[in-house]
C-alpha atoms as a PDB file:
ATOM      1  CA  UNK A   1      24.296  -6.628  30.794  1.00  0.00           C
ATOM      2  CA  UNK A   2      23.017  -5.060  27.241  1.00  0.00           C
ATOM      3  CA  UNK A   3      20.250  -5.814  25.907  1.00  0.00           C
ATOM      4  CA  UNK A   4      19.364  -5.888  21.743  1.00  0.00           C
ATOM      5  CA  UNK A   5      15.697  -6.411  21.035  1.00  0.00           C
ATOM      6  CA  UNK A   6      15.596  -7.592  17.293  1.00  0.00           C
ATOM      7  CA  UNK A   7      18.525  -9.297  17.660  1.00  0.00           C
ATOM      8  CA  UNK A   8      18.221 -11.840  14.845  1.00  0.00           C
ATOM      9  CA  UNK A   9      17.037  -9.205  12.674  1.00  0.00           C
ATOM     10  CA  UNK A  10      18.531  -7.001   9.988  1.00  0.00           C
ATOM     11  CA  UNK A  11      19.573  -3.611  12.030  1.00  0.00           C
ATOM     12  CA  UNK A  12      19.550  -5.813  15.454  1.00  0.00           C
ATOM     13  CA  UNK A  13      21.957  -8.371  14.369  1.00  0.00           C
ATOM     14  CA  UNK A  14      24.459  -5.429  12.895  1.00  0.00           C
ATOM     15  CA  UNK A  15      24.415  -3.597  16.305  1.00  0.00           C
ATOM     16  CA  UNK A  16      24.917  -7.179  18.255  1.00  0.00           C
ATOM     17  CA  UNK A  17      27.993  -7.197  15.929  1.00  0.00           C
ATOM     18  CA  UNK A  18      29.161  -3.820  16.868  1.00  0.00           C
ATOM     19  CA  UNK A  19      28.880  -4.201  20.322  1.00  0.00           C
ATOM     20  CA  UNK A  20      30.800  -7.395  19.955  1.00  0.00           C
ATOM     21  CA  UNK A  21      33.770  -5.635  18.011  1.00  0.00           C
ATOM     22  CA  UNK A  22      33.683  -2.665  20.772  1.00  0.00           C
ATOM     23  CA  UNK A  23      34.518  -5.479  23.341  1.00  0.00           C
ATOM     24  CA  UNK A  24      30.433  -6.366  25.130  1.00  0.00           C
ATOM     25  CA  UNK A  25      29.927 -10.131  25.033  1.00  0.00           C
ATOM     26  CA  UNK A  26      27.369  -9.738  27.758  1.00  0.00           C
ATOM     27  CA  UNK A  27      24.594  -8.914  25.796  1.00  0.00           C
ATOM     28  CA  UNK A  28      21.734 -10.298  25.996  1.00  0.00           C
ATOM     29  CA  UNK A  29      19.653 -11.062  22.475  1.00  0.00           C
ATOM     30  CA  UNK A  30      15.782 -10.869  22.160  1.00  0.00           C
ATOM     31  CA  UNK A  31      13.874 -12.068  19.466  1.00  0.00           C
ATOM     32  CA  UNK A  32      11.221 -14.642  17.813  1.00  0.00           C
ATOM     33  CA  UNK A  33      14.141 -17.522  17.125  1.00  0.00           C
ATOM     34  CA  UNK A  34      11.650 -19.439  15.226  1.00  0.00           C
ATOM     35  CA  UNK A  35      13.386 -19.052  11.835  1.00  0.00           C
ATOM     36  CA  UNK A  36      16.991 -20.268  10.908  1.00  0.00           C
ATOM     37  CA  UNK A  37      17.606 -17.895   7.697  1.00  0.00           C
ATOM     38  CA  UNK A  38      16.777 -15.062  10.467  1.00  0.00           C
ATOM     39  CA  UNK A  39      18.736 -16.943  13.152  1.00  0.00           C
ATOM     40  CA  UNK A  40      22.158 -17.252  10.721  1.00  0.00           C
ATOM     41  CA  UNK A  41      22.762 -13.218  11.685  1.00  0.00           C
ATOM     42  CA  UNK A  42      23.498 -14.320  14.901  1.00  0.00           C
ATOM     43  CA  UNK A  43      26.408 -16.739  13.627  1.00  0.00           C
ATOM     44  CA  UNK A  44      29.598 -16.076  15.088  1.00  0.00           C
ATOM     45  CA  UNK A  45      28.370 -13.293  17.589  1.00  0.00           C
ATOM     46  CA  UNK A  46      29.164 -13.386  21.409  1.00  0.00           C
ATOM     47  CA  UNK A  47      26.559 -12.980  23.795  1.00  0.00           C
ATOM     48  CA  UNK A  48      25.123 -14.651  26.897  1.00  0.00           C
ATOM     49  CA  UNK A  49      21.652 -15.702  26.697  1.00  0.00           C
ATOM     50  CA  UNK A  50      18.694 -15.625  23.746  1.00  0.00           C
ATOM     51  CA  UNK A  51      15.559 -14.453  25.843  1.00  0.00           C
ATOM     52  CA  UNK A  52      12.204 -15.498  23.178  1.00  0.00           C
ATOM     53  CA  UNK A  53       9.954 -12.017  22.508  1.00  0.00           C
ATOM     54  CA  UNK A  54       7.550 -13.917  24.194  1.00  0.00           C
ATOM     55  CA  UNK A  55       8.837 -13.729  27.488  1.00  0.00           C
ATOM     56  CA  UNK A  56      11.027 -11.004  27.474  1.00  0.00           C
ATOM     57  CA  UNK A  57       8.810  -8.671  29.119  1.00  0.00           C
ATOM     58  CA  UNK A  58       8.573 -11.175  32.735  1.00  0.00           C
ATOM     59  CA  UNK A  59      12.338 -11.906  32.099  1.00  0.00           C
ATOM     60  CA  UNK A  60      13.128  -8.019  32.375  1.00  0.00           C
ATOM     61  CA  UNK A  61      10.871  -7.586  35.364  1.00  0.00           C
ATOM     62  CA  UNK A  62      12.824  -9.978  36.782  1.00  0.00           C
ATOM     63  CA  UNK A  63      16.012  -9.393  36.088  1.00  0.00           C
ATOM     64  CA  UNK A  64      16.228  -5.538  35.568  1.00  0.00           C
ATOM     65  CA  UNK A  65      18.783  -4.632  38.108  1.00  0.00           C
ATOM     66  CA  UNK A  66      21.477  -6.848  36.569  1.00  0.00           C
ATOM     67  CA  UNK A  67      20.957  -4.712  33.001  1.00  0.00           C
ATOM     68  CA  UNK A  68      22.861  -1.840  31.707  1.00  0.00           C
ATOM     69  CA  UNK A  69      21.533  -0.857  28.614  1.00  0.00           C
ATOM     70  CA  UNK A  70      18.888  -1.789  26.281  1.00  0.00           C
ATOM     71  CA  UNK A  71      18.146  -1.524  22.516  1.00  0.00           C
ATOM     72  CA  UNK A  72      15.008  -1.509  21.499  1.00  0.00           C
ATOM     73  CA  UNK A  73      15.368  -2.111  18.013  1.00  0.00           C
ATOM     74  CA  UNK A  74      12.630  -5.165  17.709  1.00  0.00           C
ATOM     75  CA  UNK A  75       8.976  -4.446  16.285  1.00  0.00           C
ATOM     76  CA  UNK A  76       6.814  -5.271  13.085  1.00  0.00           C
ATOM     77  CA  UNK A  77       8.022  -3.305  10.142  1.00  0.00           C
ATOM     78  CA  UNK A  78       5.810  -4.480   7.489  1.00  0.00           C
ATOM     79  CA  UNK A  79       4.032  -1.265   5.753  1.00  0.00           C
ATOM     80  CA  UNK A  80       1.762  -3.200   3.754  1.00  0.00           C
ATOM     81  CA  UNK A  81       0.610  -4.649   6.843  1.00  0.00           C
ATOM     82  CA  UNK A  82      -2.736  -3.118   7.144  1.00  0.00           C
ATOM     83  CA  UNK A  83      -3.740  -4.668  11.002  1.00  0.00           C
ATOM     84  CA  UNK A  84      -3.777  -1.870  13.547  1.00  0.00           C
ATOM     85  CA  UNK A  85      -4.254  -4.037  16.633  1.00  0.00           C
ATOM     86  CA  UNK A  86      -0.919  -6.116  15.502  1.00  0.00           C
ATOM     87  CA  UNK A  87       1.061  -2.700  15.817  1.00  0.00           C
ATOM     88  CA  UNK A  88      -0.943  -1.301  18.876  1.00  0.00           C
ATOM     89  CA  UNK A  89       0.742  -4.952  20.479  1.00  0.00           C
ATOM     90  CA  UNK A  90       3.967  -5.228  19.178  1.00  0.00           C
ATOM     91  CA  UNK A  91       5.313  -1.220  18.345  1.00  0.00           C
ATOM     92  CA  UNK A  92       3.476   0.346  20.985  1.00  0.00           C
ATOM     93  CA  UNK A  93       1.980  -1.679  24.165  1.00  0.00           C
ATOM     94  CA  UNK A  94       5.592  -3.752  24.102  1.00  0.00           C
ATOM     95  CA  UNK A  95       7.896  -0.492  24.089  1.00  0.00           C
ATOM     96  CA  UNK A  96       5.610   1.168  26.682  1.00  0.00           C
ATOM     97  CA  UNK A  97       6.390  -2.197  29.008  1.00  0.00           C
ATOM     98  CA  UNK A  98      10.355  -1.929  28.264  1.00  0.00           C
ATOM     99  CA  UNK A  99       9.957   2.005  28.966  1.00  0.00           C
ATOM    100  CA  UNK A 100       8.141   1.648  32.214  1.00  0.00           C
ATOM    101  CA  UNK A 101      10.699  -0.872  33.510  1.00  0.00           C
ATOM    102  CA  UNK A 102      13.476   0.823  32.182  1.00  0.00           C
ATOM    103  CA  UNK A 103      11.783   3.987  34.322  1.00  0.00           C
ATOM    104  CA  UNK A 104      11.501   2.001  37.258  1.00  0.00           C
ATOM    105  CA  UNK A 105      15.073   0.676  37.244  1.00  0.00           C
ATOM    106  CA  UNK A 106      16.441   3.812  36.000  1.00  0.00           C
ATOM    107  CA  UNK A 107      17.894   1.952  32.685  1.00  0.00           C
ATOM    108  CA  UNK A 108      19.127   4.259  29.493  1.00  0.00           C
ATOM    109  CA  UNK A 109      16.881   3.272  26.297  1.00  0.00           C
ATOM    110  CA  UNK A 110      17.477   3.473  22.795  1.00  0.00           C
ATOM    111  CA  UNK A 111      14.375   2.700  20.630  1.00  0.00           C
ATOM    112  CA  UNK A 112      13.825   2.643  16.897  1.00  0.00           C
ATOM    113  CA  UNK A 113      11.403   5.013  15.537  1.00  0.00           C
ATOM    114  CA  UNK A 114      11.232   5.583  11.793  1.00  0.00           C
ATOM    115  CA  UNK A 115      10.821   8.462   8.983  1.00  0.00           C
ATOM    116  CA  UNK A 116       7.945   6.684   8.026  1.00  0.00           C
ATOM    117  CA  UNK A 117       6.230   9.041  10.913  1.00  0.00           C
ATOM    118  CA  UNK A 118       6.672  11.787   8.442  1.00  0.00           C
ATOM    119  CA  UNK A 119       4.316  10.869   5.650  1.00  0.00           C
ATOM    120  CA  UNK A 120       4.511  12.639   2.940  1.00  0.00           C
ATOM    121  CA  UNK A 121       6.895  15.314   4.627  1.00  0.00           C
ATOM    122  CA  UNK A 122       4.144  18.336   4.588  1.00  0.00           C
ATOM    123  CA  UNK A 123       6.263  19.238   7.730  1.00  0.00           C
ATOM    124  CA  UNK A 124       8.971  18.488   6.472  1.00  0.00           C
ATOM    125  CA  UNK A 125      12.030  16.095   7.775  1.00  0.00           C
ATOM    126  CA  UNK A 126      12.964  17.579  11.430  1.00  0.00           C
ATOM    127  CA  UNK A 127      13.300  16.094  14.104  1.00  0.00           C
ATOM    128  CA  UNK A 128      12.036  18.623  16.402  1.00  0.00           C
ATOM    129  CA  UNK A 129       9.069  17.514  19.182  1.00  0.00           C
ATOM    130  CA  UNK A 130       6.858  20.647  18.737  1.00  0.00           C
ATOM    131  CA  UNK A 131       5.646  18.836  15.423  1.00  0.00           C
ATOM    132  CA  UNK A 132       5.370  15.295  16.443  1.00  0.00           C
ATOM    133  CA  UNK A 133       1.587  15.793  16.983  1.00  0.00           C
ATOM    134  CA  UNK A 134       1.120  17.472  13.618  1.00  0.00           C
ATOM    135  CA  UNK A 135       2.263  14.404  11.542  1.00  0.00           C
ATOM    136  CA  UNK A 136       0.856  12.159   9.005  1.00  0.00           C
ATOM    137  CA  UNK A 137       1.979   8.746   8.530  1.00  0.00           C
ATOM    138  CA  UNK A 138       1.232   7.270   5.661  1.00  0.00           C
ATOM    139  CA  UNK A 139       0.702   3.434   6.985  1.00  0.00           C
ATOM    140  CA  UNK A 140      -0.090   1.317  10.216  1.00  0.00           C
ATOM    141  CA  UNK A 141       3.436   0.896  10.909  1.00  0.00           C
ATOM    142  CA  UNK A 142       4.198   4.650  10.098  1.00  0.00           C
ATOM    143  CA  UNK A 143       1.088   5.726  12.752  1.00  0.00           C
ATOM    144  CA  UNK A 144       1.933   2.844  15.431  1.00  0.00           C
ATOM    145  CA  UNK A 145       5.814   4.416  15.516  1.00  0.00           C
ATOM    146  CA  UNK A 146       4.239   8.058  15.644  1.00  0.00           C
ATOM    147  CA  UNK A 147       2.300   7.136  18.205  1.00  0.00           C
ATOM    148  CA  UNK A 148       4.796   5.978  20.716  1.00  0.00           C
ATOM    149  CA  UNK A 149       6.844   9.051  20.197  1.00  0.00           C
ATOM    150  CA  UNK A 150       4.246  10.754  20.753  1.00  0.00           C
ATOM    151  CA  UNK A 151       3.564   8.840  24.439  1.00  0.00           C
ATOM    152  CA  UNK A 152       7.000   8.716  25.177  1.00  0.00           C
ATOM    153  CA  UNK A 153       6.936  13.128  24.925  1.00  0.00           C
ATOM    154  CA  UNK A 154       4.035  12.995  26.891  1.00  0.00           C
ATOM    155  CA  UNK A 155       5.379  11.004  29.761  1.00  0.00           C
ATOM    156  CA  UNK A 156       6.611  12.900  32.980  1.00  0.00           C
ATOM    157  CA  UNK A 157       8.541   9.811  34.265  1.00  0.00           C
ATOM    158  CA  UNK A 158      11.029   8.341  32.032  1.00  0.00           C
ATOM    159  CA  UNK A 159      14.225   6.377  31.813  1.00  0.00           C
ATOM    160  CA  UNK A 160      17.354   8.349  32.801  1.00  0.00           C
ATOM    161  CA  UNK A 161      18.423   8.376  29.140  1.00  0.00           C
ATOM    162  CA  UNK A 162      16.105   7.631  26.002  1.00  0.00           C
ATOM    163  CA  UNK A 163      16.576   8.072  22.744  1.00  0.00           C
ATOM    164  CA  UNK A 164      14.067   7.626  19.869  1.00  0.00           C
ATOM    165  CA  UNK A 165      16.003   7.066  16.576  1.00  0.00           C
ATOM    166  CA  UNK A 166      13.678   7.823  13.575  1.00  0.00           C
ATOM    167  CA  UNK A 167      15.707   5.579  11.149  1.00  0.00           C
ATOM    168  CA  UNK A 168      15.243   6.762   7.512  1.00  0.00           C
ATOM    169  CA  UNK A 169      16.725   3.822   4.367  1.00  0.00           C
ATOM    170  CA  UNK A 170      18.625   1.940   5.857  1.00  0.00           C
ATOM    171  CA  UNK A 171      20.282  -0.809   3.390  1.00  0.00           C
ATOM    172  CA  UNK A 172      22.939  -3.022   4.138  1.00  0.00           C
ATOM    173  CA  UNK A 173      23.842  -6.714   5.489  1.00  0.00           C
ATOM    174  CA  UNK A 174      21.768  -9.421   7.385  1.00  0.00           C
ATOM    175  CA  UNK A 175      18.438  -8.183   5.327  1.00  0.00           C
ATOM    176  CA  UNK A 176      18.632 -11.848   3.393  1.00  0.00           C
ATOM    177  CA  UNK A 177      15.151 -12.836   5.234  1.00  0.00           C
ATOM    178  CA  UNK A 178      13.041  -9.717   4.884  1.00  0.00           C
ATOM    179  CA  UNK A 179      11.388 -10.312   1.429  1.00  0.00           C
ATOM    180  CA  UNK A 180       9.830  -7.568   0.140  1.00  0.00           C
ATOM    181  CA  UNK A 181      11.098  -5.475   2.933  1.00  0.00           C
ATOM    182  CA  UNK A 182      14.382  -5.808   1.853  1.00  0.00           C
ATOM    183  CA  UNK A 183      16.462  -2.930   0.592  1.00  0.00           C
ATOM    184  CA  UNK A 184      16.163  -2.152  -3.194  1.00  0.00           C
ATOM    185  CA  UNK A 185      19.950  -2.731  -2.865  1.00  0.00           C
ATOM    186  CA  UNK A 186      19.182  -6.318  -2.559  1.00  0.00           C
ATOM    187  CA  UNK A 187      16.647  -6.525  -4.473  1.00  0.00           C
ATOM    188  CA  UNK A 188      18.680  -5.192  -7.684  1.00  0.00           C
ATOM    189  CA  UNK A 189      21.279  -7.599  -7.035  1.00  0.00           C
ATOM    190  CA  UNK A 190      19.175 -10.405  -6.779  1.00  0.00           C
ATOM    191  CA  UNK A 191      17.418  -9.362  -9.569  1.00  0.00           C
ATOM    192  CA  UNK A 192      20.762  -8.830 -12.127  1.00  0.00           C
ATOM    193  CA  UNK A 193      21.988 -12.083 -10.539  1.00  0.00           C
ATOM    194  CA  UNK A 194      18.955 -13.584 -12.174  1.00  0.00           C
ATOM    195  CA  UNK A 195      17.919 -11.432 -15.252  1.00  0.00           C
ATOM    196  CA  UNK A 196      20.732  -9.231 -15.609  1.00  0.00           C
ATOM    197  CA  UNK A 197      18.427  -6.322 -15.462  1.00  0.00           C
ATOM    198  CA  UNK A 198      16.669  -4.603 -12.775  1.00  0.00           C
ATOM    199  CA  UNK A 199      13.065  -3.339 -12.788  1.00  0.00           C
ATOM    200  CA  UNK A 200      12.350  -0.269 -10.720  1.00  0.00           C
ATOM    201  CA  UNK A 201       8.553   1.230  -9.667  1.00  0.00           C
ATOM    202  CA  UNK A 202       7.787   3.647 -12.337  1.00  0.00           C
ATOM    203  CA  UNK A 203       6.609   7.197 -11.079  1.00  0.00           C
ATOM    204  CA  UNK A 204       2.821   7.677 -10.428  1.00  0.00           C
ATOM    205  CA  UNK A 205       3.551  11.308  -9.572  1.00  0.00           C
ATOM    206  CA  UNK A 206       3.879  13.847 -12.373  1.00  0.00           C
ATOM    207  CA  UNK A 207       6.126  15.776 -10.183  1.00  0.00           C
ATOM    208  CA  UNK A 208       8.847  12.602 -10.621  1.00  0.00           C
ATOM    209  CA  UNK A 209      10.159  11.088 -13.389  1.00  0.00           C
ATOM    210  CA  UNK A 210      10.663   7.337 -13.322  1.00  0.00           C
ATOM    211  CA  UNK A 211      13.373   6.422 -11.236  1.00  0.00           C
ATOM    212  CA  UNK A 212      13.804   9.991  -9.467  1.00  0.00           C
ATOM    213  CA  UNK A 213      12.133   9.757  -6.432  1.00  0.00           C
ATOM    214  CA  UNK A 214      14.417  10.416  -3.462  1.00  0.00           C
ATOM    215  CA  UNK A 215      15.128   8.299  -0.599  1.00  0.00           C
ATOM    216  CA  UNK A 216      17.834   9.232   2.212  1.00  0.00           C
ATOM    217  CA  UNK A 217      19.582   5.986   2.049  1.00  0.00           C
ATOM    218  CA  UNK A 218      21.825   5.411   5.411  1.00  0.00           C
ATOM    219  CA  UNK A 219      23.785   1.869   5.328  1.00  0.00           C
ATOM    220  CA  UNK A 220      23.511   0.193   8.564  1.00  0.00           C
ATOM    221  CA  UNK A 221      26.990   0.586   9.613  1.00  0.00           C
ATOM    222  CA  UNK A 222      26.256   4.216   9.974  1.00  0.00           C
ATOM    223  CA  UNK A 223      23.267   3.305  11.933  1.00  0.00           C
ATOM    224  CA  UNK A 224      25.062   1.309  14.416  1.00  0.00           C
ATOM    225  CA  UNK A 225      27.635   3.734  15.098  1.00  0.00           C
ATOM    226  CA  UNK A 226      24.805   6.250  15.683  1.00  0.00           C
ATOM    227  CA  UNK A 227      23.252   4.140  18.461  1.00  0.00           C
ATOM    228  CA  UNK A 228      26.660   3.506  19.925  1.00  0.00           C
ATOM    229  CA  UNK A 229      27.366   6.609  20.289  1.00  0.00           C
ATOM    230  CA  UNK A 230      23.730   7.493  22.637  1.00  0.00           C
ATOM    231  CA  UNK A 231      25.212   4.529  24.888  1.00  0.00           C
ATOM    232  CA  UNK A 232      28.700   6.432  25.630  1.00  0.00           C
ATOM    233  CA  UNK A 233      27.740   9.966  25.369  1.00  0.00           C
ATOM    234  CA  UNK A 234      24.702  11.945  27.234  1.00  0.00           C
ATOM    235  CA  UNK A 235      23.034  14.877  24.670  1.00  0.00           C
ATOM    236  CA  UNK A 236      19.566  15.893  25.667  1.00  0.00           C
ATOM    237  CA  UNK A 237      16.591  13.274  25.711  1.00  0.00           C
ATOM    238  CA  UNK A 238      14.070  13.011  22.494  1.00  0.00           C
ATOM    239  CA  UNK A 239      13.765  11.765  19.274  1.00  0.00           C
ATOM    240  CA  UNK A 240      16.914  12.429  16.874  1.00  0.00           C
ATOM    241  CA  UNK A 241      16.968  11.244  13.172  1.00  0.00           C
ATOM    242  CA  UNK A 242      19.047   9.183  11.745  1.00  0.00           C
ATOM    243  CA  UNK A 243      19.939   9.084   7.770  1.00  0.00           C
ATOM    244  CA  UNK A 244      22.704  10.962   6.210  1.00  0.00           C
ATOM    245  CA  UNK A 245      20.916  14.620   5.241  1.00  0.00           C
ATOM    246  CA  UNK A 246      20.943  14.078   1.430  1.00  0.00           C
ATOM    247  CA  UNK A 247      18.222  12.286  -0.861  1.00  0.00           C
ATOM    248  CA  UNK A 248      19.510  10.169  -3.881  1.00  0.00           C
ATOM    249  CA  UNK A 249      17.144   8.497  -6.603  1.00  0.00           C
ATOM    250  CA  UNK A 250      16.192   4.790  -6.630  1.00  0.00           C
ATOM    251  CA  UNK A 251      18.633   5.040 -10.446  1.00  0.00           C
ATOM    252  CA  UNK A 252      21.333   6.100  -8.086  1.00  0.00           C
ATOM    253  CA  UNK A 253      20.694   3.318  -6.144  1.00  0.00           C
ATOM    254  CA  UNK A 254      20.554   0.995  -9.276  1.00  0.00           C
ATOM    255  CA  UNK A 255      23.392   2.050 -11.292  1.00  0.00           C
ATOM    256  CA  UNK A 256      25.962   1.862  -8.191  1.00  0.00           C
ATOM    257  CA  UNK A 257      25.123  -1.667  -7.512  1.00  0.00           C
ATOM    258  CA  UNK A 258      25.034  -2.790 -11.371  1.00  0.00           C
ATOM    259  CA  UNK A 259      28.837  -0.293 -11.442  1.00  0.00           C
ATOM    260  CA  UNK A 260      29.507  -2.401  -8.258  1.00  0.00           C
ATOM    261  CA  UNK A 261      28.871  -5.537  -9.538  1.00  0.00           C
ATOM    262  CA  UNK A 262      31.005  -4.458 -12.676  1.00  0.00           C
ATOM    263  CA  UNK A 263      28.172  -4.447 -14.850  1.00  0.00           C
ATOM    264  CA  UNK A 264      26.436  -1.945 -17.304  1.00  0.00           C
ATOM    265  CA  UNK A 265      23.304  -0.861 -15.978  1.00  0.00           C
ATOM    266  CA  UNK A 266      19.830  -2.856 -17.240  1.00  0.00           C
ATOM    267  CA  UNK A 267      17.268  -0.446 -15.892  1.00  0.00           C
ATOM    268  CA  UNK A 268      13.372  -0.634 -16.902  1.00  0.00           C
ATOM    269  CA  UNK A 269      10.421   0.223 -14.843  1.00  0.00           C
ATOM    270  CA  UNK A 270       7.164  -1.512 -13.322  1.00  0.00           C
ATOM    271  CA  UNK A 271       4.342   0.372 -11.839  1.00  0.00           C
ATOM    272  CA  UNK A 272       4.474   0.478  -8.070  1.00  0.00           C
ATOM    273  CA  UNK A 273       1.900  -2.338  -6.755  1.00  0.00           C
ATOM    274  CA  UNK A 274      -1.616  -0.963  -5.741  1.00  0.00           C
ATOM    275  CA  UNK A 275      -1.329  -2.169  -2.843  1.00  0.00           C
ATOM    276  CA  UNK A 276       1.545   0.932  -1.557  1.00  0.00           C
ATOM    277  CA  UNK A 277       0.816   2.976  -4.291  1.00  0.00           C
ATOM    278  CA  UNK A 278      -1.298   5.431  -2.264  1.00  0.00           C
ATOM    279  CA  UNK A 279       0.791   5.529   0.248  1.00  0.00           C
ATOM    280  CA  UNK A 280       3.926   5.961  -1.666  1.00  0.00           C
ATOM    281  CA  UNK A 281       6.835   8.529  -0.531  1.00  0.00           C
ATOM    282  CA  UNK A 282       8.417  10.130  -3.267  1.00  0.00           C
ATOM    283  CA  UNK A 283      11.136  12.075  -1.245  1.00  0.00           C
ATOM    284  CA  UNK A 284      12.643  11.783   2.423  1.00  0.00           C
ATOM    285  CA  UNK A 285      15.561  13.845   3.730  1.00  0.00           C
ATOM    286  CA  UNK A 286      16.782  13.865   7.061  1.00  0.00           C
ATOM    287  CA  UNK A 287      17.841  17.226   8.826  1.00  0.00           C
ATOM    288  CA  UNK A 288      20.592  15.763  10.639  1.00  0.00           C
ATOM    289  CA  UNK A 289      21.223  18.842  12.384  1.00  0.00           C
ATOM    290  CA  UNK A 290      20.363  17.976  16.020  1.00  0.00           C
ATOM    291  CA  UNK A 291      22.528  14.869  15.637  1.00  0.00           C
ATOM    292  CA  UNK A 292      25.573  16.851  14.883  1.00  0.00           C
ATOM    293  CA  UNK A 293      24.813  19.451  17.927  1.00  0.00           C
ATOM    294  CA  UNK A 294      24.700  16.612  20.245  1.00  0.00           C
ATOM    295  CA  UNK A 295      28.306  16.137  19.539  1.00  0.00           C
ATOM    296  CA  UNK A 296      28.229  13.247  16.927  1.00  0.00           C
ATOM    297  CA  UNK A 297      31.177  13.911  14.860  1.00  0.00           C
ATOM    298  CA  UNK A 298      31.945  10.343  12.860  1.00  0.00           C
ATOM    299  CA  UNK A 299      31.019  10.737   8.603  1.00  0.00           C
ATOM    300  CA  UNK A 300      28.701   8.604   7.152  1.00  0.00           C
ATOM    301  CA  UNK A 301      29.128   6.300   3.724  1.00  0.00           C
ATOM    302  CA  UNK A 302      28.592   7.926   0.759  1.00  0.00           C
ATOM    303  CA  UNK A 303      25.671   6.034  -1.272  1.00  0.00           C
ATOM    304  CA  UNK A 304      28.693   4.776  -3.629  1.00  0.00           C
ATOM    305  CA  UNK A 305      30.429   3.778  -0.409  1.00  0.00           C
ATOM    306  CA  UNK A 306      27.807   1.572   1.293  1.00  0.00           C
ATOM    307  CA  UNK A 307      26.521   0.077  -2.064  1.00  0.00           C
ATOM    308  CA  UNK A 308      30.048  -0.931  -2.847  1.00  0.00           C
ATOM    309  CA  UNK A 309      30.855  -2.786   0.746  1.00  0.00           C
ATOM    310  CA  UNK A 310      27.512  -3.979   1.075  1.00  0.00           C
ATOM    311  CA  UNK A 311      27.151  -5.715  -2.716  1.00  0.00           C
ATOM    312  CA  UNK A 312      31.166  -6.604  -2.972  1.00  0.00           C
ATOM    313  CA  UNK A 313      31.669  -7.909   0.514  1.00  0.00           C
ATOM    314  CA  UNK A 314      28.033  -9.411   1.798  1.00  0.00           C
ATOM    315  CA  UNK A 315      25.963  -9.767  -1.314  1.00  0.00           C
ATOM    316  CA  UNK A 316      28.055 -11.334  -4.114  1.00  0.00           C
ATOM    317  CA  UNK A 317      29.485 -13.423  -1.741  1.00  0.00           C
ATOM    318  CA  UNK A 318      25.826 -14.043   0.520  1.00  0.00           C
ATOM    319  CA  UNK A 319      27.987 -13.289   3.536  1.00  0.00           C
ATOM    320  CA  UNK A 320      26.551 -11.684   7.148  1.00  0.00           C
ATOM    321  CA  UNK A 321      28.014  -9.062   8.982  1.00  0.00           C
END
């Protein structure tokens, strides 16, 4: 069996989907099912049994020697969430419970991580261990994800195969229920769809102009494929990024889904909300590096690329993947 924690979530559902097209329909899906616009990703996918977060952790215990695999890809994203102790219990006490089993039962583990560990990138964007320590996340969410990587280097026992992904943008299909935390992908298409304009966060940084500041935008298909790939092939242990190695500007981002949506672009700005101001990144980039020396080989979308599946094929049409 597989497991995919997150599974009625935006990058969980996608990889439930992958592992469906790649042939596994024994996968078992974890999640809080308490909410159908999260539970219609999971429409037309295969899979055995939904397990409730709740009582995933007794279910494994008790049922770890029947399982072959297991994503991790389930915790609280939220980085306006400001509650440490909801992070300590969801991102960090949870994954160190699905580690030690996975230990135990000598299970390979994938686990999201995030660039969000990097803060403001003063060490820059690689994904090398020696600096784990040395980072500065800017939020709760960013700090509870550091943290765990941190553990997990720490720990002389460990699964016979773990992976820490540190996902960077990702954009794409099955976001509908995220609200704010949706991509800005989304967001500008809901936005046209109602306004025919789109409002970006204006630059509070003199060292941006509005609209410039840099993201490394990886669509979810991309991602998918990435994790795939640490289930069939065996490079060394440790955290890996995962975006595409080049930053584009939220008006790149903009003007390919107004261009995809055969529109002229409508672009004005709003300042960013005080509540993420401060803790704002202006520029990510992922050195990709390590994941190309471990052997993976497959290109990525182009921004234009993913913007112009994801809006043509899933958003016009409010379609899942």
């Amino acid at each position: 069996m597989i497991i995919v924690t997150g599974a009625a979530g935006f990058i969980g559902s996608c990889m439930v989907k992958k592992l469906n097209d790649a042939g596994h329909t024994n996968l078992i899906v974890v999640d809080e099912f308490s909410r159908a616009e999260k539970n219609r990703n999971l429409e037309g996918k295969s899979y055995l049994q939904q397990i409730e977060r709740s009582i995933f952790i007794q279910w494994l215990k008790e049922n770890a020697k029947d399982v072959d695999f297991i994503y991790h890809l389930g915790a609280r994203t939220d980085t306006t969430e400001k509650d440490m102790a909801i992070f300590d219990e969801l991102n960090i006490n949870y994954t160190k419970d699905i580690w030690n089993i996975c230990t135990e039962h000598q299970i390979p583990l994938v686990y999201a991580s995030s660039a969000a560990t990097y803060g403001l990138g003063e060490h820059g964007y690689d994904d090398r261990h020696d600096i784990v320590d040395q980072l500065s996340p800017l939020n709760p969410y960013g700090v509870s994800k550091n943290n765990f990587d941190l553990w997990a280097l720490q720990q002389e026992n460990t699964p016979p195969k773990w992976i820490g992904l540190k996902f960077f943008n990702v954009y794409g299909p099955n976001e509908y229920h995220k609200g704010r935390m949706a991509s800005v992908i989304f967001h500008t298409c809901r936005q046209i769809k109602k306004t025919d304009g789109m409002k970006l966060f204006r630059s509070h940084n003199s060292d941006y102009k509005d609209g410039e500041q840099k993201r490394d935008f990886v669509y979810v298909k991309d991602v998918v494929n990435v994790c795939y790939f640490f289930q069939n092939n065996d490079p060394a242990n440790g955290l890996y990024n995962l975006g595409t190695g080049t930053a584009r500007t939220f008006l790149d981002l903009a003007t390919n889904t107004f261009h995809s949506m055969e529109l002229t672009p409508n672009i004005s700005f709003i300042d960013t909300p005080a509540d993420i101001r401060d803790t704002y990144q202006y520029f990510t980039q992922a050195n990709m590096q390590k994941l190309m020396d471990a052997g993976y080989s497959q290109p990525f979308h182009s921004l234009e690329e993913g913007i112009d599946d994801y809006v043509k094929n899933y958003l016009i049409k409010e379609d899942i993947y």
